[in-house]
Protein backbone atom coordinates (compact mmCIF):
# COMPACT_ATOMS: atom_id res chain seq x y z
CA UNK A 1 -23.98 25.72 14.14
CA UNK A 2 -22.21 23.65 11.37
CA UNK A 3 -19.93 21.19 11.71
CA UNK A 4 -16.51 21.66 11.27
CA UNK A 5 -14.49 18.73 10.67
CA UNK A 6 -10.56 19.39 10.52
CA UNK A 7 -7.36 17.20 9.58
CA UNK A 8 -4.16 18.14 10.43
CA UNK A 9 -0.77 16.82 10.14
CA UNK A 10 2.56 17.71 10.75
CA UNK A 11 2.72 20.64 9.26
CA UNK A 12 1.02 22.39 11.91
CA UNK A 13 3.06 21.09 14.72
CA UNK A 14 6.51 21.54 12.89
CA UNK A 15 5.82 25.26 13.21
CA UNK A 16 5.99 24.51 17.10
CA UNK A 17 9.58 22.85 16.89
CA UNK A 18 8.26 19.13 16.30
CA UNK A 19 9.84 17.74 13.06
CA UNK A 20 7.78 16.27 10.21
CA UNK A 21 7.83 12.34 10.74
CA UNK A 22 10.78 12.09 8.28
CA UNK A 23 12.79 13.52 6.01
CA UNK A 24 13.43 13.44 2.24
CA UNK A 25 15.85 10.42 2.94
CA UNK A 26 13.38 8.21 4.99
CA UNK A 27 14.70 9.41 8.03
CA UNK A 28 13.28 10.51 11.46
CA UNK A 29 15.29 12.22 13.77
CA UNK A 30 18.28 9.93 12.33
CA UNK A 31 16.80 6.54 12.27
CA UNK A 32 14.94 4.64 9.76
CA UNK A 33 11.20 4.96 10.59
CA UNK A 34 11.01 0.73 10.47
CA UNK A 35 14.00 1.04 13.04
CA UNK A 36 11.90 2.75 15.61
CA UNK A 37 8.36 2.86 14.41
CA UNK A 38 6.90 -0.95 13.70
CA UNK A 39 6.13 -3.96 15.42
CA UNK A 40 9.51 -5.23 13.82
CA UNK A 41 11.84 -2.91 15.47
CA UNK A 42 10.42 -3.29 18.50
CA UNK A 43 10.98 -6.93 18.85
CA UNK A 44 14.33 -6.41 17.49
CA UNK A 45 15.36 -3.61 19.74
CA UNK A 46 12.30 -2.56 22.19
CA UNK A 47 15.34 -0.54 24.39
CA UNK A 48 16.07 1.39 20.94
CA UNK A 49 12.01 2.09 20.55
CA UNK A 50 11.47 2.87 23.91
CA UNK A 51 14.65 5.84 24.59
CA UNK A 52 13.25 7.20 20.51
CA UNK A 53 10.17 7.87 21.86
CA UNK A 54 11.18 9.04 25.39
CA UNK A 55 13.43 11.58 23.56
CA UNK A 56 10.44 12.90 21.16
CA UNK A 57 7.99 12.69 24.29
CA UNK A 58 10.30 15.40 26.31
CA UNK A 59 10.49 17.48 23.08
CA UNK A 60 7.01 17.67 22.60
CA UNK A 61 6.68 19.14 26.50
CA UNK A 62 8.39 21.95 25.40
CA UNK A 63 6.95 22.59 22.60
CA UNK A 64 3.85 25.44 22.17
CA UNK A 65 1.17 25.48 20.28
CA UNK A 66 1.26 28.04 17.84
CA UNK A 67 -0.94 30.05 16.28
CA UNK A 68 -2.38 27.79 13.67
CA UNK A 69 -3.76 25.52 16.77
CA UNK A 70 -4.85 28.47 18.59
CA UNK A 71 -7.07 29.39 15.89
CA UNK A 72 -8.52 26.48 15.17
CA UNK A 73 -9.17 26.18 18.96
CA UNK A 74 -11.23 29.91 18.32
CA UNK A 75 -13.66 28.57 15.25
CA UNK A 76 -14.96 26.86 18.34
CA UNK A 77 -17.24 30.18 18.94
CA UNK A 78 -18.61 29.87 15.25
CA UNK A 79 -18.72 26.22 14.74
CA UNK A 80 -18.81 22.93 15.94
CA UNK A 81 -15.64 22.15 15.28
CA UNK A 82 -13.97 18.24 15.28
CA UNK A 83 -9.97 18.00 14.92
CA UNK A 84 -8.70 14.77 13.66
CA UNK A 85 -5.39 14.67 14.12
CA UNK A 86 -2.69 12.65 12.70
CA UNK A 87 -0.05 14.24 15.23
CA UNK A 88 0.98 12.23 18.41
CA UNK A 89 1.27 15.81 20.45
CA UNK A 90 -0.98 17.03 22.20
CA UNK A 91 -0.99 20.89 20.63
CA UNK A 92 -4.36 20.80 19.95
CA UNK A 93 -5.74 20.14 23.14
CA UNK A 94 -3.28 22.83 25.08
CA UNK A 95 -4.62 25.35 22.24
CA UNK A 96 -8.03 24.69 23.62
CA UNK A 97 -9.29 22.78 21.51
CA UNK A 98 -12.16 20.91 23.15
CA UNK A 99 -12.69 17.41 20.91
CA UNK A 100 -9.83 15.85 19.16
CA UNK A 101 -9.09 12.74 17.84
CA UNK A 102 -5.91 11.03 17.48
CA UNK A 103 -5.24 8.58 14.85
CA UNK A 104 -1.69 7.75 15.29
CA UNK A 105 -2.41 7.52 19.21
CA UNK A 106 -0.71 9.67 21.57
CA UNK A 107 2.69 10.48 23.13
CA UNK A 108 1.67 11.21 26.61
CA UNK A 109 -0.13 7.81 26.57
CA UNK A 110 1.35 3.97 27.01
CA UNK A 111 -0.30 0.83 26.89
CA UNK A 112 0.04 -2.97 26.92
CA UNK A 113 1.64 -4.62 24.52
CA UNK A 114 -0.30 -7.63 25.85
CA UNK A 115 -3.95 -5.75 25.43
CA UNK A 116 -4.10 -2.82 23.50
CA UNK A 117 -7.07 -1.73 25.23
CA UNK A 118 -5.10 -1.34 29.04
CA UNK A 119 -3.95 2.67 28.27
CA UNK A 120 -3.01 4.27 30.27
CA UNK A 121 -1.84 8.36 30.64
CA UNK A 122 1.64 8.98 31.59
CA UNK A 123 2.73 11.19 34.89
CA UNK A 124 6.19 11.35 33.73
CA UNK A 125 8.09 11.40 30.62
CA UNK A 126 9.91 8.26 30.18
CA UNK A 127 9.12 4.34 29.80
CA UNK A 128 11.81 1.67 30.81
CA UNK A 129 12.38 -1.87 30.37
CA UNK A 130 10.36 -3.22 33.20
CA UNK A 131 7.84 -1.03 33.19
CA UNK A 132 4.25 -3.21 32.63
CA UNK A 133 0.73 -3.61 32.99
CA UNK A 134 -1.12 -4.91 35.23
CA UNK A 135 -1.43 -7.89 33.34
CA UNK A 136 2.24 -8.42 33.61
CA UNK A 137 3.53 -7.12 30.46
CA UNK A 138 5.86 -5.06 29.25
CA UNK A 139 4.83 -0.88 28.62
CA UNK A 140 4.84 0.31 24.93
CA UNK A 141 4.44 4.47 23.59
CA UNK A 142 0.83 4.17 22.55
CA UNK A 143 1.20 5.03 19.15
CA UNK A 144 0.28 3.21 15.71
CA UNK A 145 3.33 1.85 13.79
CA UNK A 146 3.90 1.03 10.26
CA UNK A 147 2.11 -2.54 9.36
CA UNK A 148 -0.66 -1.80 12.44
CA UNK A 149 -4.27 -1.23 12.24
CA UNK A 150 -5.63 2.25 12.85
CA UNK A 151 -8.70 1.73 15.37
CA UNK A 152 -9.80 5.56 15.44
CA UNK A 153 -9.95 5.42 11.59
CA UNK A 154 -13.99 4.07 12.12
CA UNK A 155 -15.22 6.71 13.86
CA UNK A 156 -12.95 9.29 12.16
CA UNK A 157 -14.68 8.44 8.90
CA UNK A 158 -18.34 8.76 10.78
CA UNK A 159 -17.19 12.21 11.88
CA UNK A 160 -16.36 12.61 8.38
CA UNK A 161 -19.58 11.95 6.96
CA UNK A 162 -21.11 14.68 9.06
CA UNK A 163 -18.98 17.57 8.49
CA UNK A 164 -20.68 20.49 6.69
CA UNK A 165 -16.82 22.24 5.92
CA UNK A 166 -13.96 19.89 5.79
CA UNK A 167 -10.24 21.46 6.25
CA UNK A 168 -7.48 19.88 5.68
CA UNK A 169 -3.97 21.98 7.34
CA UNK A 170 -0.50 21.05 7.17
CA UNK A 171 -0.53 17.17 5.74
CA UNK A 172 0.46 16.03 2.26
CA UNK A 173 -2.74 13.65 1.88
CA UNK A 174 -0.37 10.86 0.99
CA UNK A 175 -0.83 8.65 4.37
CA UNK A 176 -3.23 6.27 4.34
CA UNK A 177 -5.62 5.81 5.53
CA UNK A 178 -5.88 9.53 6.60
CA UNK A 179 -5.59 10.81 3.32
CA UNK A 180 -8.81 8.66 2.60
CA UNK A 181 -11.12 10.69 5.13
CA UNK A 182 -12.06 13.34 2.65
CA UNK A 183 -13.67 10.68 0.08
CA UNK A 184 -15.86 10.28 3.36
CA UNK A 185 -17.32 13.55 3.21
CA UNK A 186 -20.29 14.66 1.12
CA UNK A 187 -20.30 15.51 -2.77
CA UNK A 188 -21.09 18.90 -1.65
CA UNK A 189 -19.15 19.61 1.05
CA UNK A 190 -16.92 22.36 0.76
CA UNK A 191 -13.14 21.62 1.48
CA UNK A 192 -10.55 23.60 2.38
CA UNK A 193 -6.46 22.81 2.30
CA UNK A 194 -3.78 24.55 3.56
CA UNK A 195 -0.93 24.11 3.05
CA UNK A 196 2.47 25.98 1.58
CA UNK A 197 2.62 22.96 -1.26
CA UNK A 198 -1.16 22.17 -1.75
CA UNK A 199 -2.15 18.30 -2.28
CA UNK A 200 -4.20 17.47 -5.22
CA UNK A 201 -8.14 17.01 -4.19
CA UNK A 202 -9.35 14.21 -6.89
CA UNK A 203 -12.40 13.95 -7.97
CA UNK A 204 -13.66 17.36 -6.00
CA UNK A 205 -14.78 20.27 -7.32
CA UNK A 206 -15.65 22.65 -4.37
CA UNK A 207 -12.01 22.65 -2.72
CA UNK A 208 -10.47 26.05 -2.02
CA UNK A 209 -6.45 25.99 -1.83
CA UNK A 210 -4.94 28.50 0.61
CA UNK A 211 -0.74 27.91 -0.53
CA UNK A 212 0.56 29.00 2.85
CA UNK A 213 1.34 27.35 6.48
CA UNK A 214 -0.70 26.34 8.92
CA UNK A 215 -0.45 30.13 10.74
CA UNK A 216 -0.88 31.97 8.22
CA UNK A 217 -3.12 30.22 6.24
CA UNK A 218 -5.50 29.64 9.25
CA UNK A 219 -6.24 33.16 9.85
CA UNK A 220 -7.39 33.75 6.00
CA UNK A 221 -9.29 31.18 6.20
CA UNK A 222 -10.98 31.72 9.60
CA UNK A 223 -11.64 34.81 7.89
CA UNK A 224 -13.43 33.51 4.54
CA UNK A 225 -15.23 30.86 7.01
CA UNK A 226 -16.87 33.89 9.24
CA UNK A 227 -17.64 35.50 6.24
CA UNK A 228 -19.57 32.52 4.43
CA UNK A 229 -20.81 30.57 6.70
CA UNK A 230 -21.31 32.26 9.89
């Protein structure tokens, strides 16, 4: 089977209920991103950080995944399919998706913020002042901020480099390094964006646009993938 490498942003998930990480003002859910989303704010107000992400952690319980995720989850039958994520949900996976990575991190995880390699997965929803590791210090949403290295961006790129079809769903390829991933790909490997306003491609000549949302556009093109390359 080929290999099916997918990006997806937060396009797909706002069609679940989960806002887009900010707004035309610089905004997330009210409060400048550097407020609650960098190393910064979080020595400045860690109480601030931590209740911001406990609220967005209880919204993404509720939410569903919808039926861009679930098809996705269905190329598995056809393809060997690889999500890379930039969403902190965890959609994909309750779509059935069976291999996803997350390059932002993920809600339903904390870790150190002594040693960023103690993770750990959460049973409930909320972290407090207080709460550490077992090294003694305090908990922190294991997430990437602004100003941070992305770690998963290595073996995103390697996964990258293998894919025979590349899509590209519901992100504005303007975040890097994300948006860098499909320079990893091959000259000749096909891409695929959807989106309802479609990113430029540069430098690509084999990229097919599909100008809708992630539902929509996910069925036509699970359709044109079946019929090419199946």
């Amino acid at each position: 089977m080929k290999n099916l490498v997918v990006l997806s942003g937060a396009g797909i998930s706002a069609e679940s209920g989960i806002p887009t990480f900010r707004d035309a003002n610089g905004l997330w859910e009210g409060h400048d991103v550097m407020e609650v989303a960098s190393p910064q704010g979080w020595k400045r107000d860690p109480e601030l950080v931590l209740d911001f992400y406990n609220q967005r952690r209880k919204a993404a319980r509720k939410a569903e995944p919808n039926e861009g995720h679930k098809l996705i989850a269905s190329l598995e039958e056809h393809f060997e399919v690889q999500v890379i994520t930039q969403n902190i949900d965890n959609l994909h996976e309750r779509a059935g998706s069976t291999k996803v990575l997350h390059l932002h991190g993920e809600i339903f995880k904390c870790r150190s913020s002594l040693d960023e390699h103690l993770v750990y997965d959460m049973e409930g929803d909320e972290i407090m002042l207080g709460d550490k590791c077992e090294k003694g210090s305090q908990l922190r949403p294991h997430i990437v901020w602004f100003g941070e290295m992305v770690p998963m961006m290595e073996p995103a790129a390697a996964l990258a480099m293998k894919a025979d079809v590349f899509v590209v769903v519901g992100t504005s390829l303007v975040v890097y390094p994300a948006a860098g991933l499909v320079d990893y790909t091959a000259r000749n490997t096909p891409i695929f964006v959807v989106d309802p306003n479609v990113p430029e491609v540069y430098g690509r000549e084999d990229v097919t646009a599909i100008q809708e949302n992630a539902s929509t556009g996910m069925k036509k093109l699970k359709d044109i993938l079946l019929e090419r390359y199946r």
